[in-house]
N, C-alpha and C. Protein backbone atom coordinates (compact mmCIF):
# COMPACT_ATOMS: atom_id res chain seq x y z
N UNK A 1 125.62 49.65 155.97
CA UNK A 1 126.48 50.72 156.49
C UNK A 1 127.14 51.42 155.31
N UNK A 2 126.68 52.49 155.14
CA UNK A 2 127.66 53.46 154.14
C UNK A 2 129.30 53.84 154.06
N UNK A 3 129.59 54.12 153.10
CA UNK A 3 131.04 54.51 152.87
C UNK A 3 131.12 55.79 152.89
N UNK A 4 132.25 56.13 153.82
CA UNK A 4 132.78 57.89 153.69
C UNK A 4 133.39 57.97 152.77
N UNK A 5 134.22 59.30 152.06
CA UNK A 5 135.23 59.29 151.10
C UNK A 5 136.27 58.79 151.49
N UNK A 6 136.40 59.03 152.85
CA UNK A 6 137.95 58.44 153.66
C UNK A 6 138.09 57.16 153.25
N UNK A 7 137.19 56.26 153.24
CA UNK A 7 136.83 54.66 153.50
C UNK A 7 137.23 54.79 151.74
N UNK A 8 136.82 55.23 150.92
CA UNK A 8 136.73 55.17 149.40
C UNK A 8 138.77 55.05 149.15
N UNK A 9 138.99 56.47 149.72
CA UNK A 9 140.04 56.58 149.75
C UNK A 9 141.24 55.74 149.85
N UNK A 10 141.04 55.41 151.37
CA UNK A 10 141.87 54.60 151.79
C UNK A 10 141.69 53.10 151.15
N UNK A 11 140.48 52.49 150.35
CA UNK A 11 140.73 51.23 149.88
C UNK A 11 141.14 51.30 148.57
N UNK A 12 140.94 52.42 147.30
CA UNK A 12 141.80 52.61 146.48
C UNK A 12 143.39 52.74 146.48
N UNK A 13 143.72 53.04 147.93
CA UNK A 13 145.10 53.58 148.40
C UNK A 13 146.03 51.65 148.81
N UNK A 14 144.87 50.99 148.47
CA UNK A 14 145.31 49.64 149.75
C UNK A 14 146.37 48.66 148.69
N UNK A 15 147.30 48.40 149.18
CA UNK A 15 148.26 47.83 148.46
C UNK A 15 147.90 46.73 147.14
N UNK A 16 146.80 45.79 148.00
CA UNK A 16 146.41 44.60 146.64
C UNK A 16 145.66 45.52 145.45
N UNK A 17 144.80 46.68 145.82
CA UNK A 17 144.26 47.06 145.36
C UNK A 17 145.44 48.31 143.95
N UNK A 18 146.33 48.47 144.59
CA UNK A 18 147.35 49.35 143.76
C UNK A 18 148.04 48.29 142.67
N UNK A 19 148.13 47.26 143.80
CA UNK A 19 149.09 45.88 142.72
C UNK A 19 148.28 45.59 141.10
N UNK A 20 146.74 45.19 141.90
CA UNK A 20 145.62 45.26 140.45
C UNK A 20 146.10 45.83 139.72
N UNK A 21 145.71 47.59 140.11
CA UNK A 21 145.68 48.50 139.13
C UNK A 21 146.80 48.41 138.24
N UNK A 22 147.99 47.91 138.81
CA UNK A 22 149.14 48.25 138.15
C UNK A 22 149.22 47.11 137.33
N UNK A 23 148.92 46.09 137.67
CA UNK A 23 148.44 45.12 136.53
C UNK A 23 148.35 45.13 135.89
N UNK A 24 147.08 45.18 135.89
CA UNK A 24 146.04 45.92 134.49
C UNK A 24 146.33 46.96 133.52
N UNK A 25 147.34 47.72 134.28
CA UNK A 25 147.65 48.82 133.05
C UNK A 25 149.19 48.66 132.69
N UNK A 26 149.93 47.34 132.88
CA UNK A 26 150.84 46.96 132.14
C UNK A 26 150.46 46.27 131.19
N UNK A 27 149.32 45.24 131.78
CA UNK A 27 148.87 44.43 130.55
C UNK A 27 148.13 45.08 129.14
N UNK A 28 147.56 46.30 129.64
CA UNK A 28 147.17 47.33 129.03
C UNK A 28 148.04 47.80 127.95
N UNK A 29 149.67 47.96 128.70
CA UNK A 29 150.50 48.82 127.89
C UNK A 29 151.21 47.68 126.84
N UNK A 30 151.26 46.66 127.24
CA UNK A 30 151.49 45.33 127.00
C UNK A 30 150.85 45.02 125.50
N UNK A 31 149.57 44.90 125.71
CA UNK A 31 148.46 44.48 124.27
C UNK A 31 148.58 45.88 123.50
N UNK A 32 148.78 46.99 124.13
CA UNK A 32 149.09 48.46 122.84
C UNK A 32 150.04 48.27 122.30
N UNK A 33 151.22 47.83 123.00
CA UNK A 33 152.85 47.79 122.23
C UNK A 33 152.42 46.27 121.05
N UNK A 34 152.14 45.34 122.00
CA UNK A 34 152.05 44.11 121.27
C UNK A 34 150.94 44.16 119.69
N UNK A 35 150.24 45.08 119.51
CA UNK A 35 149.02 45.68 118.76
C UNK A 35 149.45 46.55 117.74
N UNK A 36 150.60 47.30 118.06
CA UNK A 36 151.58 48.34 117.57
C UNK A 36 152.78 47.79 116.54
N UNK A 37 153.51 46.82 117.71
CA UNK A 37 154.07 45.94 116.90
C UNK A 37 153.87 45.16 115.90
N UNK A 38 152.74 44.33 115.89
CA UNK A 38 151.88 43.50 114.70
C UNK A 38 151.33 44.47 113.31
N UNK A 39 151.29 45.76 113.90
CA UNK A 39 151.08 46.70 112.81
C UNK A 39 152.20 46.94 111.97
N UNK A 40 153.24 47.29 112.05
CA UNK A 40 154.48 47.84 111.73
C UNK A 40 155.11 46.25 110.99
N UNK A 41 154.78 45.26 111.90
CA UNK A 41 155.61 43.92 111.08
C UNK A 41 154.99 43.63 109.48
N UNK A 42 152.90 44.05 109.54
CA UNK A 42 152.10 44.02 108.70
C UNK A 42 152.55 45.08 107.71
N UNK A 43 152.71 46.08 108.06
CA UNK A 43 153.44 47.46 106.92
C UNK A 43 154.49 47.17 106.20
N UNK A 44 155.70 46.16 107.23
CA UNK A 44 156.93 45.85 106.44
C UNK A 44 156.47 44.75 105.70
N UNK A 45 155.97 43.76 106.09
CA UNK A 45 155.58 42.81 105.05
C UNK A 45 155.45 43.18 103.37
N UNK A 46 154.02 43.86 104.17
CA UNK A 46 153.32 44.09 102.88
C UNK A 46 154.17 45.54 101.67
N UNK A 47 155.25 46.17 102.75
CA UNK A 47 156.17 47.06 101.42
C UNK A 47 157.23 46.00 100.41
N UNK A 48 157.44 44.62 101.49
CA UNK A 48 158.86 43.75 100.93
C UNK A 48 158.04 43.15 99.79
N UNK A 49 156.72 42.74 99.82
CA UNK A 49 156.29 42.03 99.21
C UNK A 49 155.40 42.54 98.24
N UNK A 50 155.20 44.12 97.88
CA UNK A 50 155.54 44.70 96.74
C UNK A 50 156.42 45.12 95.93
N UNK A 51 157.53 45.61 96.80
CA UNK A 51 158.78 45.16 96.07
C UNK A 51 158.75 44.61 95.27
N UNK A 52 158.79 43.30 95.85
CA UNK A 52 158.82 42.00 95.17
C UNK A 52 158.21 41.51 93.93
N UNK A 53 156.94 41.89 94.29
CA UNK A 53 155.94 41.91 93.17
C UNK A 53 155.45 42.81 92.45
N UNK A 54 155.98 43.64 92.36
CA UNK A 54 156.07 44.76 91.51
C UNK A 54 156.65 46.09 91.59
N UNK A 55 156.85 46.43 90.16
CA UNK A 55 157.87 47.57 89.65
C UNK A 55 157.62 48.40 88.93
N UNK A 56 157.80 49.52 88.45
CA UNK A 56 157.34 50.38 87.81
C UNK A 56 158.07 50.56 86.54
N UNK A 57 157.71 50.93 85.12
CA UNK A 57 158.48 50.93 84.69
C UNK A 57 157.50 51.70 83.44
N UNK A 58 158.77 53.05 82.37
CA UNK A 58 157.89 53.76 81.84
C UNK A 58 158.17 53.91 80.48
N UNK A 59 157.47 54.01 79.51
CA UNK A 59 157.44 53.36 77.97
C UNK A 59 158.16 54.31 77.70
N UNK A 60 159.71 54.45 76.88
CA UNK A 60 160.49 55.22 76.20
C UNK A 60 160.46 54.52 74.57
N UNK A 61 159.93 53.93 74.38
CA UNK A 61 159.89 54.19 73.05
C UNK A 61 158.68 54.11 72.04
N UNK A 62 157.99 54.04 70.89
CA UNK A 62 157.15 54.54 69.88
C UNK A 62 156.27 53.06 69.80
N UNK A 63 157.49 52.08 69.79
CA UNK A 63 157.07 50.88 69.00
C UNK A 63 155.99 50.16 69.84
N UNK A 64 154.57 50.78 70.38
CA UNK A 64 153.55 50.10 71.38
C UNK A 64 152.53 50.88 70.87
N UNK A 65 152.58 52.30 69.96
CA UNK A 65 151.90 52.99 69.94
C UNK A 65 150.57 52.46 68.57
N UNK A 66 149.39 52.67 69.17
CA UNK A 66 148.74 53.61 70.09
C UNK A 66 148.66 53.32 71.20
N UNK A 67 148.58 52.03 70.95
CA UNK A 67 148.43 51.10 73.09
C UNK A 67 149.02 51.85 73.38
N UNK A 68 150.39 52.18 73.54
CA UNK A 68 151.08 52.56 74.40
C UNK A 68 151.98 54.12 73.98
N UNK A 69 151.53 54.77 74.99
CA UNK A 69 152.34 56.32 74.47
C UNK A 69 154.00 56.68 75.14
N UNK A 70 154.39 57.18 74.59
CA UNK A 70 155.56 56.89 75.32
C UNK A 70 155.71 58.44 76.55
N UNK A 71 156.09 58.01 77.27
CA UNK A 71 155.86 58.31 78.92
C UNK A 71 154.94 57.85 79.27
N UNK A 72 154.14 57.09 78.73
CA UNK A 72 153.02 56.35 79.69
C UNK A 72 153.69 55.62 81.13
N UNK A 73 153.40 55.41 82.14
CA UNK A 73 154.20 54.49 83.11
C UNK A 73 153.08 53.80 83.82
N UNK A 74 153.90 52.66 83.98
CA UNK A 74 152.84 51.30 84.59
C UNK A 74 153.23 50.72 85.52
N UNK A 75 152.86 50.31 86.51
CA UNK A 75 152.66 48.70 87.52
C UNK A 75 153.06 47.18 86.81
N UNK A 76 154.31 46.95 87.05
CA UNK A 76 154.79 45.31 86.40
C UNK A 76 154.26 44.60 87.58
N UNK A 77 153.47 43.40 87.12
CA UNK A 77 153.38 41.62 88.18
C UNK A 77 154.52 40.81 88.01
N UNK A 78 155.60 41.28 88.73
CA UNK A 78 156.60 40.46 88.74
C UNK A 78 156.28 39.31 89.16
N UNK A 79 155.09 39.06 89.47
CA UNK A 79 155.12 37.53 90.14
C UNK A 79 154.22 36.51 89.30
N UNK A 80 153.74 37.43 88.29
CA UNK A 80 153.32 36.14 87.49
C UNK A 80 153.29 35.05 86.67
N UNK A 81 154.65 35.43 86.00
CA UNK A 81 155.21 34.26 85.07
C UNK A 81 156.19 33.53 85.96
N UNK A 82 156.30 33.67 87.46
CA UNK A 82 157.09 32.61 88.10
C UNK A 82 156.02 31.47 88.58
N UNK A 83 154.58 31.71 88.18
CA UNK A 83 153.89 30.52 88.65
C UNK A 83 152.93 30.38 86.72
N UNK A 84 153.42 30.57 86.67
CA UNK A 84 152.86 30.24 84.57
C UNK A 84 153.75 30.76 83.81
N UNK A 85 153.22 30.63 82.30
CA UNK A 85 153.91 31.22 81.43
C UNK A 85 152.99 32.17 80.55
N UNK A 86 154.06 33.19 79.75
CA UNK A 86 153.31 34.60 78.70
C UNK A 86 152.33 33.51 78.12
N UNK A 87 150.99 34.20 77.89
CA UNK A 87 150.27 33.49 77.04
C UNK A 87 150.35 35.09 75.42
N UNK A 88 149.80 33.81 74.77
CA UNK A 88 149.81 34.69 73.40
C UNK A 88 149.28 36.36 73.47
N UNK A 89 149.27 37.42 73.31
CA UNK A 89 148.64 38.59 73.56
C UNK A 89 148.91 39.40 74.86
N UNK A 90 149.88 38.95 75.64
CA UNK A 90 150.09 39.66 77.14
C UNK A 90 150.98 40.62 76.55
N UNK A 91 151.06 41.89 77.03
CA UNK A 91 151.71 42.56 76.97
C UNK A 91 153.22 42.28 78.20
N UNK A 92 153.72 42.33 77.68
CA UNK A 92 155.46 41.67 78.78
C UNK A 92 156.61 42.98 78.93
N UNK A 93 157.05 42.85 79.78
CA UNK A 93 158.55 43.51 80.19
C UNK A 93 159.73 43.06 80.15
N UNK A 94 160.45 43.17 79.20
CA UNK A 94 161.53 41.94 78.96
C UNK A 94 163.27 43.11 78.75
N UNK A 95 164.06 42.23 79.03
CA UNK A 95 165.50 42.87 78.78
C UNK A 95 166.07 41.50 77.47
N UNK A 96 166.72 42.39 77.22
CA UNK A 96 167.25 41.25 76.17
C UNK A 96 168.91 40.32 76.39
N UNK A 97 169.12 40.95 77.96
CA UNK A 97 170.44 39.96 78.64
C UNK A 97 170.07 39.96 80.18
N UNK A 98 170.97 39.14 80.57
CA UNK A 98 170.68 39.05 82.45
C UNK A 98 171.15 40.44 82.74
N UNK A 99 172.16 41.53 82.26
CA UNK A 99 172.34 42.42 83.08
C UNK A 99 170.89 43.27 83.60
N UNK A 100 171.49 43.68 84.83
CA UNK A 100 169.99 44.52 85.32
C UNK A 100 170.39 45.87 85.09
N UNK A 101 171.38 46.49 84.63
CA UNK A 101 171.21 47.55 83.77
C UNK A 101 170.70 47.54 81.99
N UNK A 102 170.79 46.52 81.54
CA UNK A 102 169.87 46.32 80.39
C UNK A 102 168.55 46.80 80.24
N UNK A 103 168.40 47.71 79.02
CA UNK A 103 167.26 48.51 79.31
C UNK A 103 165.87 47.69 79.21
N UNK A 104 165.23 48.16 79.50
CA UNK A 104 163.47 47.19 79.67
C UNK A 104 162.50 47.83 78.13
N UNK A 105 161.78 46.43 77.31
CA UNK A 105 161.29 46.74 76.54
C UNK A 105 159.76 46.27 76.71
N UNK A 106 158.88 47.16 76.37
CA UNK A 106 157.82 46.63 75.87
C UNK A 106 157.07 45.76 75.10
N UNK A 107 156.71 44.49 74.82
CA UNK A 107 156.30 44.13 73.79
C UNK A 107 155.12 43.30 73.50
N UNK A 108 153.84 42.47 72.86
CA UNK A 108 153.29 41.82 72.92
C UNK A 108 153.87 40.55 72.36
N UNK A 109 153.35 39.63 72.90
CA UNK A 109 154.06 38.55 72.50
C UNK A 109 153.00 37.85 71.74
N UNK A 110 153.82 37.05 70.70
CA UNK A 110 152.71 36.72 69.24
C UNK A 110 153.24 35.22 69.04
N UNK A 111 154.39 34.55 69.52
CA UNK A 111 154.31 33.07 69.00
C UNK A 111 155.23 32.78 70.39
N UNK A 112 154.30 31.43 70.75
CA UNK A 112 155.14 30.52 72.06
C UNK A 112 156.00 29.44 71.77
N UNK A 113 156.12 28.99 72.89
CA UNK A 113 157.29 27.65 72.58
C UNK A 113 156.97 26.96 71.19
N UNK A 114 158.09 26.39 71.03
CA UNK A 114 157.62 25.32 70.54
C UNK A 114 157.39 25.21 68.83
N UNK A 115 156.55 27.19 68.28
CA UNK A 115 155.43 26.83 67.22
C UNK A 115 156.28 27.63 65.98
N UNK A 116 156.16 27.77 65.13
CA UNK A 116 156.46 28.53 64.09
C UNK A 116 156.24 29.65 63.38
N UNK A 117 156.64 30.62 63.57
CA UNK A 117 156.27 32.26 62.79
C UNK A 117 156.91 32.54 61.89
N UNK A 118 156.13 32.64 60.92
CA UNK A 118 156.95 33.65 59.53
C UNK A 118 155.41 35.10 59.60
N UNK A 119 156.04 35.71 58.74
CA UNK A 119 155.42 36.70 58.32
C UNK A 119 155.45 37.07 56.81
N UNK A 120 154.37 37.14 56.30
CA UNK A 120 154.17 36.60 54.79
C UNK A 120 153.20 37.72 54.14
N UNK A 121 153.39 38.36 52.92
CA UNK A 121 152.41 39.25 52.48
C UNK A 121 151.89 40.36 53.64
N UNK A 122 152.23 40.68 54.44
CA UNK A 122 152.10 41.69 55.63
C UNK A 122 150.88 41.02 56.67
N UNK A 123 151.39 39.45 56.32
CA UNK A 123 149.92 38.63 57.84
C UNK A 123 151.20 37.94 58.87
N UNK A 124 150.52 37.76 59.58
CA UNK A 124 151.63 37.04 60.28
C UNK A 124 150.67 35.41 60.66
N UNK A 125 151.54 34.38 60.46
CA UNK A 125 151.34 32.66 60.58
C UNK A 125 152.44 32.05 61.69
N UNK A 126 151.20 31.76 62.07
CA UNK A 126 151.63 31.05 63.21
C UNK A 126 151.55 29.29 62.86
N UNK A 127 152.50 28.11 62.52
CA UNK A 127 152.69 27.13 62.44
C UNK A 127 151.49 27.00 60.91
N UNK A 128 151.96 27.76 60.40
CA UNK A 128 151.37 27.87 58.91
C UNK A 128 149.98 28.61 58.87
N UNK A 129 149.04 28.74 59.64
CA UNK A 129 148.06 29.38 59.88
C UNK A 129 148.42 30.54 60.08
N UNK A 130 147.08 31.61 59.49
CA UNK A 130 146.86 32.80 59.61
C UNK A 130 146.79 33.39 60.70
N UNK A 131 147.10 34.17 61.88
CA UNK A 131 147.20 34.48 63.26
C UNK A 131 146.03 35.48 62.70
N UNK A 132 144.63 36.03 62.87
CA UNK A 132 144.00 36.62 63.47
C UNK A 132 143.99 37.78 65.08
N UNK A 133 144.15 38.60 65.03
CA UNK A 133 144.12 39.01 66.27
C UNK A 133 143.11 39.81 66.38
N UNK A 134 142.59 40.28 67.74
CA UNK A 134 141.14 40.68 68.23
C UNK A 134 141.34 41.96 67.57
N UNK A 135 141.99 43.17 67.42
CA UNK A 135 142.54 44.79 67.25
C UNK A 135 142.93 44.69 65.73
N UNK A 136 142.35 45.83 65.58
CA UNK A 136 143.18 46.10 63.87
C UNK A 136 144.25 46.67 63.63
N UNK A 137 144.93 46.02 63.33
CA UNK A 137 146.42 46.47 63.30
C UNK A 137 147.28 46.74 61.49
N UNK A 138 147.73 47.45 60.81
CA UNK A 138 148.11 47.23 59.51
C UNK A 138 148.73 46.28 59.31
N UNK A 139 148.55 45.69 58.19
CA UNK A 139 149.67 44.90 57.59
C UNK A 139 151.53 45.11 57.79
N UNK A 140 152.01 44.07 57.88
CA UNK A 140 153.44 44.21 58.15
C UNK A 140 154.28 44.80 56.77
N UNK A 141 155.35 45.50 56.70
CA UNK A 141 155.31 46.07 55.64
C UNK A 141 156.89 45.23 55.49
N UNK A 142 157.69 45.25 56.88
CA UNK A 142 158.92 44.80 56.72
C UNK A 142 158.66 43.21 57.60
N UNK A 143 159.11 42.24 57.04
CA UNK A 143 159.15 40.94 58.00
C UNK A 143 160.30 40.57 58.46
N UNK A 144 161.87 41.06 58.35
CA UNK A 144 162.49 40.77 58.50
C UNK A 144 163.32 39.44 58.88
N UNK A 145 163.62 38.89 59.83
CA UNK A 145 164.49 37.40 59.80
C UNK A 145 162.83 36.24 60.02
N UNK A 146 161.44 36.74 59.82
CA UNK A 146 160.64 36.39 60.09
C UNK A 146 159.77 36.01 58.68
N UNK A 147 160.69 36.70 57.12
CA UNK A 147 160.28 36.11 56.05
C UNK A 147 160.37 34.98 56.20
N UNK A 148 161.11 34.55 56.89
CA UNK A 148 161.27 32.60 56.60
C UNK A 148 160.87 32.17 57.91
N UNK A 149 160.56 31.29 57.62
CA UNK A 149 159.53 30.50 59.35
C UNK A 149 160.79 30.34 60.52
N UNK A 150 160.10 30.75 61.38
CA UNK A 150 161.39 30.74 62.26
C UNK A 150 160.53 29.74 63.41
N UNK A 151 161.42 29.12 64.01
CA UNK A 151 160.70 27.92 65.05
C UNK A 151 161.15 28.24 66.33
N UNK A 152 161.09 28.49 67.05
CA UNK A 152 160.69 29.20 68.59
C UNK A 152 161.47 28.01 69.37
N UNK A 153 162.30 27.90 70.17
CA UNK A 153 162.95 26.73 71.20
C UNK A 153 162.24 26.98 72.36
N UNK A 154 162.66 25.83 73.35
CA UNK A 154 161.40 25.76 74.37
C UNK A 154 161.75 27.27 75.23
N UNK A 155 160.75 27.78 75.84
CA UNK A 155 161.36 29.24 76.98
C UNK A 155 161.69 30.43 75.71
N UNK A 156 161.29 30.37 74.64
CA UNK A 156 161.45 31.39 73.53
C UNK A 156 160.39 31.96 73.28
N UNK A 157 159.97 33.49 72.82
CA UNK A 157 158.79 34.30 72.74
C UNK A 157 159.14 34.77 71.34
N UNK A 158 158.32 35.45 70.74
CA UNK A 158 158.06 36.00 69.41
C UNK A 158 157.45 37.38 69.87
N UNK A 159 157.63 38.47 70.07
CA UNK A 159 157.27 39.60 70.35
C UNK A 159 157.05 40.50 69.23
N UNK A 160 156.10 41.44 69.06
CA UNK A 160 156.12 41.93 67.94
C UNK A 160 155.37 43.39 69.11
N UNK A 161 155.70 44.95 68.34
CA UNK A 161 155.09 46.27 68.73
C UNK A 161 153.73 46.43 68.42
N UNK A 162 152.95 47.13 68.89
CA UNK A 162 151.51 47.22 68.10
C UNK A 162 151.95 48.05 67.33
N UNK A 163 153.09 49.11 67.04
CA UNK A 163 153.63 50.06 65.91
C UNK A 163 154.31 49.48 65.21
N UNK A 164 153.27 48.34 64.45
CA UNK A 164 153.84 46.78 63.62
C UNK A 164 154.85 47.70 62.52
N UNK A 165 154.87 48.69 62.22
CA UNK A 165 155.70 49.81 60.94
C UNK A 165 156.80 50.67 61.80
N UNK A 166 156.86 50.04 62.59
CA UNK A 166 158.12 51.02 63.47
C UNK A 166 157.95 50.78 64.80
N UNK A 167 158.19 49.45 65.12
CA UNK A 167 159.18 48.78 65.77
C UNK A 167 160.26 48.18 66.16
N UNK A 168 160.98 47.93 66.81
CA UNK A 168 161.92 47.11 66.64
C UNK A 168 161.66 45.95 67.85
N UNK A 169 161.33 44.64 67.40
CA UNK A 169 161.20 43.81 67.84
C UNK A 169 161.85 42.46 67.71
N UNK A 170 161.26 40.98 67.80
CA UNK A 170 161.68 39.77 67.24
C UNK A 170 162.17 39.94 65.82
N UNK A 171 161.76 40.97 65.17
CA UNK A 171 161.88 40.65 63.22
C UNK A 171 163.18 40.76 63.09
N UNK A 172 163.68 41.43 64.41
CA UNK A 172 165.37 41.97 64.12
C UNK A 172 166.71 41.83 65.57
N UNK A 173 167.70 41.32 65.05
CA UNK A 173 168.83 40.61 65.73
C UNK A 173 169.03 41.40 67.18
N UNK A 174 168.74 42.53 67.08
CA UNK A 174 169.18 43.32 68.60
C UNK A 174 167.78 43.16 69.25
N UNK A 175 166.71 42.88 69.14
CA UNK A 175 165.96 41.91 70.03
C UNK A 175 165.43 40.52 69.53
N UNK A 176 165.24 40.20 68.78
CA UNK A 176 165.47 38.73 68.68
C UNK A 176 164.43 37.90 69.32
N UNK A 177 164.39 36.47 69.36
CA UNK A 177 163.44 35.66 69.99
C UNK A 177 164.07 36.16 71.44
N UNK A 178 162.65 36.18 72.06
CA UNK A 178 162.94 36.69 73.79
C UNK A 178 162.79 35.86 74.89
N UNK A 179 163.95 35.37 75.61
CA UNK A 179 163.97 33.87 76.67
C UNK A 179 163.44 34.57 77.70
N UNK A 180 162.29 33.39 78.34
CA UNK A 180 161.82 33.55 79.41
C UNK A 180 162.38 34.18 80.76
N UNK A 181 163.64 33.90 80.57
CA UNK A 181 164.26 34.49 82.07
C UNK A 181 164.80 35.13 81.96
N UNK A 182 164.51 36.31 80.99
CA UNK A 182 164.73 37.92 80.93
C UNK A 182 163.83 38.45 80.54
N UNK A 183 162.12 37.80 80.87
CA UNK A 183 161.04 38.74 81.51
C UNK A 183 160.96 39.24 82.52
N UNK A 184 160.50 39.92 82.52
CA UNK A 184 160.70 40.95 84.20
C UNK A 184 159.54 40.71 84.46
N UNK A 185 158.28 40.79 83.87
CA UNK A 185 156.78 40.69 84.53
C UNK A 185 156.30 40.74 83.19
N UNK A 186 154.68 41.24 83.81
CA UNK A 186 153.74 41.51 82.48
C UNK A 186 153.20 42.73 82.98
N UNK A 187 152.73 43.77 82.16
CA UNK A 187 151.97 45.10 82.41
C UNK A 187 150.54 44.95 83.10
N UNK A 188 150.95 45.48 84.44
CA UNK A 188 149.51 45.07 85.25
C UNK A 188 148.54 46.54 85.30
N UNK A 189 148.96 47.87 85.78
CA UNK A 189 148.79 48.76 85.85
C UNK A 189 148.94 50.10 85.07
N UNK A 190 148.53 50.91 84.62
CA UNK A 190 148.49 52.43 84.06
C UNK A 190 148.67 52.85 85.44
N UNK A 191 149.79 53.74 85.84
CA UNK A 191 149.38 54.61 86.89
C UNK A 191 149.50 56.37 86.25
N UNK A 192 149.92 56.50 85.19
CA UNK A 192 150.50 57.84 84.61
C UNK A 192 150.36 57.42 83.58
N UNK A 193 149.63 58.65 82.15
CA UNK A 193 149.25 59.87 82.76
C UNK A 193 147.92 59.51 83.74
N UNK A 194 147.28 60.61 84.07
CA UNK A 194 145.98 60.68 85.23
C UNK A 194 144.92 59.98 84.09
N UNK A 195 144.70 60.05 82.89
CA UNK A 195 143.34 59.79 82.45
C UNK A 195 143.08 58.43 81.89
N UNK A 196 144.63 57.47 82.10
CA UNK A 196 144.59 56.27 81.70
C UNK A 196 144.97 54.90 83.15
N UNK A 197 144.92 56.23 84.33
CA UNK A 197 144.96 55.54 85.35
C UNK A 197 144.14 54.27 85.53
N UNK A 198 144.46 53.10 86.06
CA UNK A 198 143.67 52.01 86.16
C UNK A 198 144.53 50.85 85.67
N UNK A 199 143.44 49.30 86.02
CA UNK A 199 143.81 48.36 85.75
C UNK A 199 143.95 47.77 84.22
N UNK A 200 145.44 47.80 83.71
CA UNK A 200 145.58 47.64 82.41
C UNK A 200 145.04 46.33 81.50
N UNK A 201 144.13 47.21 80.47
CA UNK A 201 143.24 46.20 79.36
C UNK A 201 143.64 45.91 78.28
N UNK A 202 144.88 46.49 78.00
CA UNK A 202 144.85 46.20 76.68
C UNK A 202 145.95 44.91 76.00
């Protein structure tokens, strides 16, 4: 026996049949909000937890150059020396007191805990040995508090500029050996200028 439209009508119109519908399109509105929501919690996450892990921060001074030009600006991993420590050659972000208005310096770091740096005839020695490094860099011309072997305490860095002739780094009292817990991060990113954009190599 066939159905009229009336018959169509009237059983779309039929109460269990309205209850369904209405069901279904709460649960509907239900899994969109609930779908919506999980999005927005995922967005805040993931902004707190760049925050967190990183900062921007942009080279004002000479003493990095050529590595580093000044207005260059980069991407800090604030989160990586809280699960290790600077290894020899990282480029670091360091203040030289706890204030967080203390300005932020650039530097590579050249002797770790523990070892001994002088700087001798324009080489630099690390626990009496010759330090080699991968880049050609000139000879040191000034060694400052680094003529005489200086011994590193535990959580202490040795930082030196790649503008080994005009820097101001470890060799001298207003930055000094640099304590671990006034690194800010290590240089993860180039984001500025446009042609050095990318993941930082050097």
């Amino acid at each position: 026996m066939g159905y009229t439209d009336m018959d169509i009508k009237n059983w779309k119109e039929h109460p269990k049949v309205q209850e369904v519908r209405q069901k279904f399109e709460n649960e509907k509105v239900r899994s969109s909000m609930k779908w919506m929501f999980e999005i927005i919690v995922t967005l805040v996450f993931a902004a707190l937890a760049a925050i967190m892990m990183f900062q921007t921060v942009t080279m004002q001074e000479s003493s990095m150059e050529p590595t580093v030009s000044v207005g260059d600006r980069f991407f800090i991993n604030k989160a990586v020396y809280k699960f290790s420590s600077p290894k020899r050659g990282d480029v670091i972000v360091f203040r030289t007191n706890a204030s967080d208005d203390a300005a932020l310096h650039i530097r590579r770091v050249i002797g770790l805990p523990g070892e001994t740096v002088q700087i001798s005839d324009g080489r630099i020695l690390i626990d009496g040995e010759t330090y080699k490094e991968g880049r050609d860099f000139p000879n040191i011309s000034n060694a400052g508090i680094a003529s005489s072997p200086v011994t590193l305490e535990s959580g202490e860095y040795f930082v030196l500029g790649d503008n080994r002739n005009n820097s101001e780094d470890s060799r001298y009292a207003d930055i000094g050996m640099v304590k671990k817990r006034y690194i800010v991060g290590k240089i993860w990113f180039t984001c500025s200028p446009w042609k050095k954009i990318g993941v930082w190599k050097g």
